[in-house]
Protein backbone atom coordinates (compact mmCIF):
# COMPACT_ATOMS: atom_id res chain seq x y z
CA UNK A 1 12.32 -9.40 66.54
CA UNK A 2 12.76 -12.45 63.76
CA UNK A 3 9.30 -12.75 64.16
CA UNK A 4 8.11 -9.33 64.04
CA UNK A 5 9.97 -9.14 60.83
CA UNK A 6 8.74 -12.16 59.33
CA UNK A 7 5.04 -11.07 60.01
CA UNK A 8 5.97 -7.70 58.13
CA UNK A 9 7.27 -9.40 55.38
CA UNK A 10 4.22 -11.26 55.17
CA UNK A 11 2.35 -8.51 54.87
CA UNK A 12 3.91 -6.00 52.68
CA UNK A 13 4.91 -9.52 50.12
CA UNK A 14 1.28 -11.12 50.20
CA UNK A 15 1.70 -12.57 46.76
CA UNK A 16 5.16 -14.08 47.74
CA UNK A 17 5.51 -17.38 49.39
CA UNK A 18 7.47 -16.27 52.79
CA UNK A 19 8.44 -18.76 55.07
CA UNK A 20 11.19 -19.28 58.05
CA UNK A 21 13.54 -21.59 58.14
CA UNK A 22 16.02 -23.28 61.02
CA UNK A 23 19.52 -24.15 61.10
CA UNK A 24 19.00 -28.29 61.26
CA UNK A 25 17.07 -28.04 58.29
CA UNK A 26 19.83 -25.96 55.95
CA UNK A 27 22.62 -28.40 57.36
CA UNK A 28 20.51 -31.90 56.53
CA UNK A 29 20.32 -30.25 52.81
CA UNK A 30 24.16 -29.52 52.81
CA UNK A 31 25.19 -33.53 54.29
CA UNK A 32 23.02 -34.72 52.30
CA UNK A 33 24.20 -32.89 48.83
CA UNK A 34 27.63 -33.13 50.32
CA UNK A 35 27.95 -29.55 50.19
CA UNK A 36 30.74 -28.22 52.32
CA UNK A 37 29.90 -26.04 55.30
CA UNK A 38 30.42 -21.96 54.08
CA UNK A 39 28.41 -19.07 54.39
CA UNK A 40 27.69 -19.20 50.29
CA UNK A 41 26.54 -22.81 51.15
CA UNK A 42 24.05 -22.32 53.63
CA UNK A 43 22.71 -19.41 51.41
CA UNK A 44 22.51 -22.34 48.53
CA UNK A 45 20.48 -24.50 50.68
CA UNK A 46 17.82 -21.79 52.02
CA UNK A 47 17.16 -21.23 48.58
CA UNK A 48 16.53 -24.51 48.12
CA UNK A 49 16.65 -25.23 43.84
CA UNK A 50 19.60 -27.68 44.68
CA UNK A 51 19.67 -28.90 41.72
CA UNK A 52 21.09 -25.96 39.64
CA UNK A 53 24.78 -25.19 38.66
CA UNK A 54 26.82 -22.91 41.15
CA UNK A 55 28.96 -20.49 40.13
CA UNK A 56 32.16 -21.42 42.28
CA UNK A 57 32.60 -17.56 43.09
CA UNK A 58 30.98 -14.81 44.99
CA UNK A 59 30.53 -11.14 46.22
CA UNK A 60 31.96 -10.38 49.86
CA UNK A 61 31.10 -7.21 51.04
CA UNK A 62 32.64 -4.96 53.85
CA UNK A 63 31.65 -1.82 55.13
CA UNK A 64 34.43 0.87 56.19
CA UNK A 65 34.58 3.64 58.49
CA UNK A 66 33.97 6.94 56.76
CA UNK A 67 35.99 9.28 58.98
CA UNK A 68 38.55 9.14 61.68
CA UNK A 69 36.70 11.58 64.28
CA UNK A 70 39.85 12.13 66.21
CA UNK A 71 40.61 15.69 64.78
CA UNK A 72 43.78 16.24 66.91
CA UNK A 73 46.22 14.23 69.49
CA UNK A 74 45.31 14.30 72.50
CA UNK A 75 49.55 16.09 73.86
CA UNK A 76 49.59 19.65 72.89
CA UNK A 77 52.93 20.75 72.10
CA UNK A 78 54.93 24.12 73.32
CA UNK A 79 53.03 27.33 72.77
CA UNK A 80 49.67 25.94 72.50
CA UNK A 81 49.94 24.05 69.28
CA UNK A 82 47.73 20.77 68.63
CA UNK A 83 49.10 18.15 66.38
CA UNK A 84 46.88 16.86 63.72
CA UNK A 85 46.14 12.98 64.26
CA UNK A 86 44.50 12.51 60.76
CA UNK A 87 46.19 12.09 57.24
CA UNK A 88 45.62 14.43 54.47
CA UNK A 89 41.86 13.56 52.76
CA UNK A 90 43.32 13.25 49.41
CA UNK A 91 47.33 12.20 48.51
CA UNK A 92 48.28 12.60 44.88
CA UNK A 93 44.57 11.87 43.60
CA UNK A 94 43.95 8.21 46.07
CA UNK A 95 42.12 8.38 49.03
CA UNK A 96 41.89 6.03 51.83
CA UNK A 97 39.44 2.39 50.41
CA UNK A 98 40.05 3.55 46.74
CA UNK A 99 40.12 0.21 44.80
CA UNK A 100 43.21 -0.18 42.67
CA UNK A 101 45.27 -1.84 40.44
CA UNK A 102 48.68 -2.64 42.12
CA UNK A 103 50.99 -6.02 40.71
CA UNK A 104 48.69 -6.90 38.87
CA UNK A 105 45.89 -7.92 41.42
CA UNK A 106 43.48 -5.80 42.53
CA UNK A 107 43.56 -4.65 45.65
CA UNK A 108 42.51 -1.75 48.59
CA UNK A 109 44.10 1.56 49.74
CA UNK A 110 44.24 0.58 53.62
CA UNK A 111 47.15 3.50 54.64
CA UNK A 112 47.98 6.70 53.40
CA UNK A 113 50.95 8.40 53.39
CA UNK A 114 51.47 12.14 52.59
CA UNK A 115 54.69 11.41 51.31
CA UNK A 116 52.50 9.14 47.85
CA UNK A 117 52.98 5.71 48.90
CA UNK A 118 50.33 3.46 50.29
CA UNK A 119 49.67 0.11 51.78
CA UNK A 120 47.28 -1.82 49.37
CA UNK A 121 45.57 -4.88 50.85
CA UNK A 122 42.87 -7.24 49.83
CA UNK A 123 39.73 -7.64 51.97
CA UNK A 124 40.72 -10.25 53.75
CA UNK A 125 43.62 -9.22 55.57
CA UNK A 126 46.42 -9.94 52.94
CA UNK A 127 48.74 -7.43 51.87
CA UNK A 128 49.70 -6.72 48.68
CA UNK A 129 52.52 -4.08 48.69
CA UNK A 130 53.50 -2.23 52.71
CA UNK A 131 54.79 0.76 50.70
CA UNK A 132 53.88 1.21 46.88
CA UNK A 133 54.41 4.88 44.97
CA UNK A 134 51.13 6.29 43.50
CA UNK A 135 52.71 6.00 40.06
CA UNK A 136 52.67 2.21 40.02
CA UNK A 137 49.03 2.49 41.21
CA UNK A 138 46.04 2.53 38.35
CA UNK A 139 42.57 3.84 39.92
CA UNK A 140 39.81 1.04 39.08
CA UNK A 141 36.67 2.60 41.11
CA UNK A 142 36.66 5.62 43.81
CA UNK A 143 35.47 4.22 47.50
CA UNK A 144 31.87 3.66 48.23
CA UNK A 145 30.53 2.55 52.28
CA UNK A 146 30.57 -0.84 50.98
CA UNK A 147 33.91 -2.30 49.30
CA UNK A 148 33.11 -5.54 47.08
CA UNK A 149 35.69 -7.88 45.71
CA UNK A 150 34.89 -11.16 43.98
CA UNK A 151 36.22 -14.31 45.84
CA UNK A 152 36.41 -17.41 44.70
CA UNK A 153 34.83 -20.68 46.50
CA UNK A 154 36.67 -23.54 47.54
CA UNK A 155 36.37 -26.31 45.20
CA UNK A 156 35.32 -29.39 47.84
CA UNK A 157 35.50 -32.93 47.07
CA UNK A 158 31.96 -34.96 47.34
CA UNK A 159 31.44 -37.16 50.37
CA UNK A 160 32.73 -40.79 49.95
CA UNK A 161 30.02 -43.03 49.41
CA UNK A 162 28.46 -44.85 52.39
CA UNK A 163 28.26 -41.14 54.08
CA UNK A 164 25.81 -38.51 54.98
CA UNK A 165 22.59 -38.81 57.02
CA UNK A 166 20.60 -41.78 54.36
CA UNK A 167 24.06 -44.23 54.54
């Protein structure tokens, strides 16, 4: 398939220079920079102008879920009544991946409840506030498929001298 799409490439881009590249090659440019080994890094390498300035921060995407296709639990109760396993769409104006302000970072709505408070968390995992009220909560952008926060890169130390792949 790499192939396939490579040959595509080729054709649709003829006035491009399009080439493939292997993993031995991108790590040999990072030793030998002493560039650190990140995602960002590699991507710094295949584009090969190692000489320029880099930024020291970056985009990191993450797609989300757009429903929860579980309309209903799956016990009825007595008299033939189904419970409701999802959360109200909308509570008080947020919605479920909203990006917000919340104590002063900014932050992710990753729970909903209907009684106004949410859990706000960052993309990677860490959690802002378990149980914040919707008035200490400032809207910053409504949810999209793809949330985007800026992160910043680790600043690395260069190799000691006498190391790397031409010591």
């Amino acid at each position: 398939m790499r192939w396939e799409v490579l040959n595509r490439l080729k054709a649709s881009h003829s006035e491009l220079k399009v080439h493939n590249t292997y993993g031995y090659l991108t790590k040999h440019a990072r030793i030998e920079n002493g560039i650190a080994k990140s995602h960002g890094a590699d991507a710094f390498c295949i584009a090969g102008n190692l000489g320029a300035e880099r930024l020291g921060e970056f985009f990191f995407q993450k797609q989300t879920r757009r429903n929860n296709r579980q309309i209903h639990k799956l016990s009825i109760l007595k008299g033939a009544l189904r419970k409701r396993n999802q959360a109200p769409f909308e509570v008080k104006g947020f919605r479920l991946f909203d990006k917000v302000a919340c104590q002063g970072e900014e932050g992710f709505i990753f729970g909903r409840r209907s009684s106004g408070f949410f859990d706000v968390r960052k993309l990677d995992g860490t959690r802002i506030s378990a149980g914040i009220s919707y008035k200490k909560l400032h809207l910053l952008e409504k949810r999209q498929t793809y949330l985007m926060e800026i992160r910043k890169e680790e600043a690395f130390p260069p190799l000691p001298e006498g190391r790397g792949l031409r010591a």
